[in-house]
C-alpha atoms as a PDB file:
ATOM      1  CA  UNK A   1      -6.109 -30.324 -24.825  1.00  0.00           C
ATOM      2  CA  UNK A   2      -8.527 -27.715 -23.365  1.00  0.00           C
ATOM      3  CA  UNK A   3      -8.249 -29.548 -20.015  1.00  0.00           C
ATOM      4  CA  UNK A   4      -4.544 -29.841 -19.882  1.00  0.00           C
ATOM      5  CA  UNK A   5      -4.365 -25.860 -20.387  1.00  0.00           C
ATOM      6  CA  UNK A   6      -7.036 -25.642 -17.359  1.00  0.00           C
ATOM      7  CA  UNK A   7      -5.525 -28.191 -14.921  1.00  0.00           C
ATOM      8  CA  UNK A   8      -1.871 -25.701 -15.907  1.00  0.00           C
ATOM      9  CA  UNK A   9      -3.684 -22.673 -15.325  1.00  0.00           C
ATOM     10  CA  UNK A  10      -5.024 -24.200 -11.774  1.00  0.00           C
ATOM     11  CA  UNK A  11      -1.538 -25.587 -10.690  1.00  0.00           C
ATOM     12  CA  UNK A  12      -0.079 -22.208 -11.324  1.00  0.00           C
ATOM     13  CA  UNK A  13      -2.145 -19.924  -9.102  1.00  0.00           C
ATOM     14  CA  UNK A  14      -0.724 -21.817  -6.010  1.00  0.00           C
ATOM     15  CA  UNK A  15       2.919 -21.445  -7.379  1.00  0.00           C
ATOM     16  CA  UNK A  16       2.400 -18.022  -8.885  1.00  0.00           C
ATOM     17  CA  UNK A  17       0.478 -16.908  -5.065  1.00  0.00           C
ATOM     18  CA  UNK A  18       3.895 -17.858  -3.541  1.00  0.00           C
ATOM     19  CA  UNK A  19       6.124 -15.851  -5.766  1.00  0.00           C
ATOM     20  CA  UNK A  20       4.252 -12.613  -5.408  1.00  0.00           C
ATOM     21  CA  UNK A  21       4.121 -12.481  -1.961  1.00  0.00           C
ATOM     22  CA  UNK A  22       7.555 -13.654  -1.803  1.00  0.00           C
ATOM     23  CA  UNK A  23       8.491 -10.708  -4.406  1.00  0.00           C
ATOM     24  CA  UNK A  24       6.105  -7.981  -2.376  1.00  0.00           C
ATOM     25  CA  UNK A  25       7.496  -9.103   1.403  1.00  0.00           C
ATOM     26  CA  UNK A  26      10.006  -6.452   2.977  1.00  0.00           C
ATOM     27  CA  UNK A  27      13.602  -7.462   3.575  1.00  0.00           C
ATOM     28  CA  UNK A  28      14.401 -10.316   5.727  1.00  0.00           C
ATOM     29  CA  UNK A  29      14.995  -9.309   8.996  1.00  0.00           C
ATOM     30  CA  UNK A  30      15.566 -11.686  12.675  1.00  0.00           C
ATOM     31  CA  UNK A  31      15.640  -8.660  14.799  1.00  0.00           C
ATOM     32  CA  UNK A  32      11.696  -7.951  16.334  1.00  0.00           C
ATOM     33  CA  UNK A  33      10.282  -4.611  15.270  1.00  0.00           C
ATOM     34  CA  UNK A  34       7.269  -2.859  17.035  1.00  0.00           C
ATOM     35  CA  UNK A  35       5.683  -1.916  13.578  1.00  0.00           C
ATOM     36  CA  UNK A  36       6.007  -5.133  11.730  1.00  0.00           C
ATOM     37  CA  UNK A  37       6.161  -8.868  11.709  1.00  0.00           C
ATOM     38  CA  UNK A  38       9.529 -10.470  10.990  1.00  0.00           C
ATOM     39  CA  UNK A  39      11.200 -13.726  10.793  1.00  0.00           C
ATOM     40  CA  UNK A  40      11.310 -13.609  14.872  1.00  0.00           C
ATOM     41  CA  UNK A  41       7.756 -13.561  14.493  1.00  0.00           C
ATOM     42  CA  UNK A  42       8.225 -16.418  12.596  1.00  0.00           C
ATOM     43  CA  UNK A  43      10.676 -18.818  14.861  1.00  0.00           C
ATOM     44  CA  UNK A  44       9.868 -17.513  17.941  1.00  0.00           C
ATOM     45  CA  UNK A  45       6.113 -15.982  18.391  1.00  0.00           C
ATOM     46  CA  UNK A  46       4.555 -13.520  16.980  1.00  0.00           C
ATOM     47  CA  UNK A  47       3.762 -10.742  19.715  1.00  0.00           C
ATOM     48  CA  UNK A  48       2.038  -8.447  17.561  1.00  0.00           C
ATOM     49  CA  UNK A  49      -1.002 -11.023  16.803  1.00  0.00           C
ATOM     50  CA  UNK A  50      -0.823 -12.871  20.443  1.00  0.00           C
ATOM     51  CA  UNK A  51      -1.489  -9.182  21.820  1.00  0.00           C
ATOM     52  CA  UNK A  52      -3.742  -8.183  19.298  1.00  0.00           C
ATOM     53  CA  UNK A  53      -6.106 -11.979  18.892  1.00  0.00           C
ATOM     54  CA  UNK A  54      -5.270 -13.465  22.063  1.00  0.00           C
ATOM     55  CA  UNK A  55      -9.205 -13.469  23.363  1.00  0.00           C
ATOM     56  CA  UNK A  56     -10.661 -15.779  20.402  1.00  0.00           C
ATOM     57  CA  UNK A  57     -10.306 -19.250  20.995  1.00  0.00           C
ATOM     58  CA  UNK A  58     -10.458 -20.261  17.125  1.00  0.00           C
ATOM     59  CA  UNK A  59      -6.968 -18.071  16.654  1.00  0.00           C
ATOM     60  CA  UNK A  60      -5.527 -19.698  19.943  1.00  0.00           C
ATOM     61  CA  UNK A  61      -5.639 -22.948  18.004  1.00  0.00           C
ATOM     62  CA  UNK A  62      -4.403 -21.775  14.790  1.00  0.00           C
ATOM     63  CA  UNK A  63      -1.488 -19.814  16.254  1.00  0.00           C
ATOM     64  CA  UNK A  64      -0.873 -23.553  18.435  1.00  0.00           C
ATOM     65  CA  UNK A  65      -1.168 -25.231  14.584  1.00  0.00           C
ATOM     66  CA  UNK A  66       1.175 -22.897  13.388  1.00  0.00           C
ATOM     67  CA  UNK A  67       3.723 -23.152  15.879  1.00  0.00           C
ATOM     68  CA  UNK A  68       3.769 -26.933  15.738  1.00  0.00           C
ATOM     69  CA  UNK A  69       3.964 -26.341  11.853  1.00  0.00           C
ATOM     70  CA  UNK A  70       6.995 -24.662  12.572  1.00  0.00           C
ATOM     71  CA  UNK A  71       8.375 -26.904  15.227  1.00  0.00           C
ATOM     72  CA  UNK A  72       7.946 -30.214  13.178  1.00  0.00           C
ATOM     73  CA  UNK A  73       9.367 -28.374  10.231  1.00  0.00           C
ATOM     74  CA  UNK A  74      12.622 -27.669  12.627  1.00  0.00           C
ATOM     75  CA  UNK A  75      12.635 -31.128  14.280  1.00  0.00           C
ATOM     76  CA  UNK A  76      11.736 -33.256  11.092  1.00  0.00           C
ATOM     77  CA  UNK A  77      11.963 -37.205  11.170  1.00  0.00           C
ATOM     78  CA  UNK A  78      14.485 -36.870   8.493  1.00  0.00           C
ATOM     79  CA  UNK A  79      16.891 -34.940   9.708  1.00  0.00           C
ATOM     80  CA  UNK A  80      16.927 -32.368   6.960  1.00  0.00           C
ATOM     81  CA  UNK A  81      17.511 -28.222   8.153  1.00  0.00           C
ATOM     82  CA  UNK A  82      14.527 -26.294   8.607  1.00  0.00           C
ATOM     83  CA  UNK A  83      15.116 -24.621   5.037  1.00  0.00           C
ATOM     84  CA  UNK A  84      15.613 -27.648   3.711  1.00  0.00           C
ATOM     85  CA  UNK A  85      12.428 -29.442   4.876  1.00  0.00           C
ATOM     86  CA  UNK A  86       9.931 -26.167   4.400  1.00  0.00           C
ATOM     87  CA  UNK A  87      10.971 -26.374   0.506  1.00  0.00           C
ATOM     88  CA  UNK A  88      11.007 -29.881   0.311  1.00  0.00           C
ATOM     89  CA  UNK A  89       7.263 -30.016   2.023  1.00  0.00           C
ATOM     90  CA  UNK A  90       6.044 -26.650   0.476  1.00  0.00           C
ATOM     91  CA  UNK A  91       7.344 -26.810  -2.964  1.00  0.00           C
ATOM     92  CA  UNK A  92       7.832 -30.148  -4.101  1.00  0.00           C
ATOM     93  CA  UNK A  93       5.359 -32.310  -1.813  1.00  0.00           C
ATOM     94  CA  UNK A  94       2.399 -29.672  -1.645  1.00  0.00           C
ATOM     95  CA  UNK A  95       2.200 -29.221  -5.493  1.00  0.00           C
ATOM     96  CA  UNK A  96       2.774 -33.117  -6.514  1.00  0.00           C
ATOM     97  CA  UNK A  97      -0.327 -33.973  -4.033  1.00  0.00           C
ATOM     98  CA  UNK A  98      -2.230 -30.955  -5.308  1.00  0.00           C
ATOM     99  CA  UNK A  99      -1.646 -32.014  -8.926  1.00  0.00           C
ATOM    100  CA  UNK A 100      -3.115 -35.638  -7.973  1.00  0.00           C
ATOM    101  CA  UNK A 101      -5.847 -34.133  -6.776  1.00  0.00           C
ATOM    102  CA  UNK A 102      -6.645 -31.881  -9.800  1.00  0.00           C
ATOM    103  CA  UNK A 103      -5.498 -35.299 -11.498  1.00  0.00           C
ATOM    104  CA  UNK A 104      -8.636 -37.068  -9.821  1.00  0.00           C
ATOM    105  CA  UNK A 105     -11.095 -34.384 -10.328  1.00  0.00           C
ATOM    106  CA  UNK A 106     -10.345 -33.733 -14.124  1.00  0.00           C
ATOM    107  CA  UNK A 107      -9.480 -37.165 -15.372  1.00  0.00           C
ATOM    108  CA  UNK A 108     -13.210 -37.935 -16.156  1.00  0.00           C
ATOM    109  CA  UNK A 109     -13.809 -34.775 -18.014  1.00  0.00           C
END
């Protein structure tokens, strides 16, 4: 029983990361804003970092990552809405193949 109440406590810091920050974010907004990132950072680019980064090769590549993230999450093989697919991907399908995992690791203890 001690490991089920470990492998819970481990599949809730994921879930219980996402909340907070979703709780502490400001107010959605699709306008840009000089000061701060908002969803048009998001969809489109984010100008703020590509000024501020642009000269390290490592963040070229994870700002390219990110962007196809975002551009296979709009143009899924599904069909499914952007909304639709980034929940269906990042809360149902992330957790279920972290939980295997965990499953693996913890099964033989």
């Amino acid at each position: 029983m001690k490991n089920w109440a470990r492998l819970g406590l481990l599949m809730l810091i994921p879930m219980s990361t996402l909340i907070l920050v979703n709780e502490l974010s400001s107010p959605v907004s699709n306008q840009f804003k000089e000061t701060m990132c908002t969803r048009y950072c998001h969809t489109i680019r984010c100008q703020h970092f590509i000024e501020t980064k642009s000269q390290s090769s490592v963040v070229v590549k994870l700002t390219e990552a990110y962007a196809s993230n975002i551009r296979w999450l709009m143009d899924n093989p599904i069909g499914l809405r952007y909304k639709e697919m980034n929940l269906l991907v990042y809360l149902i399908l992330v957790p279920i193949m972290l939980f295997v995992l965990l499953w693996g690791v913890f099964r033989d203890y």
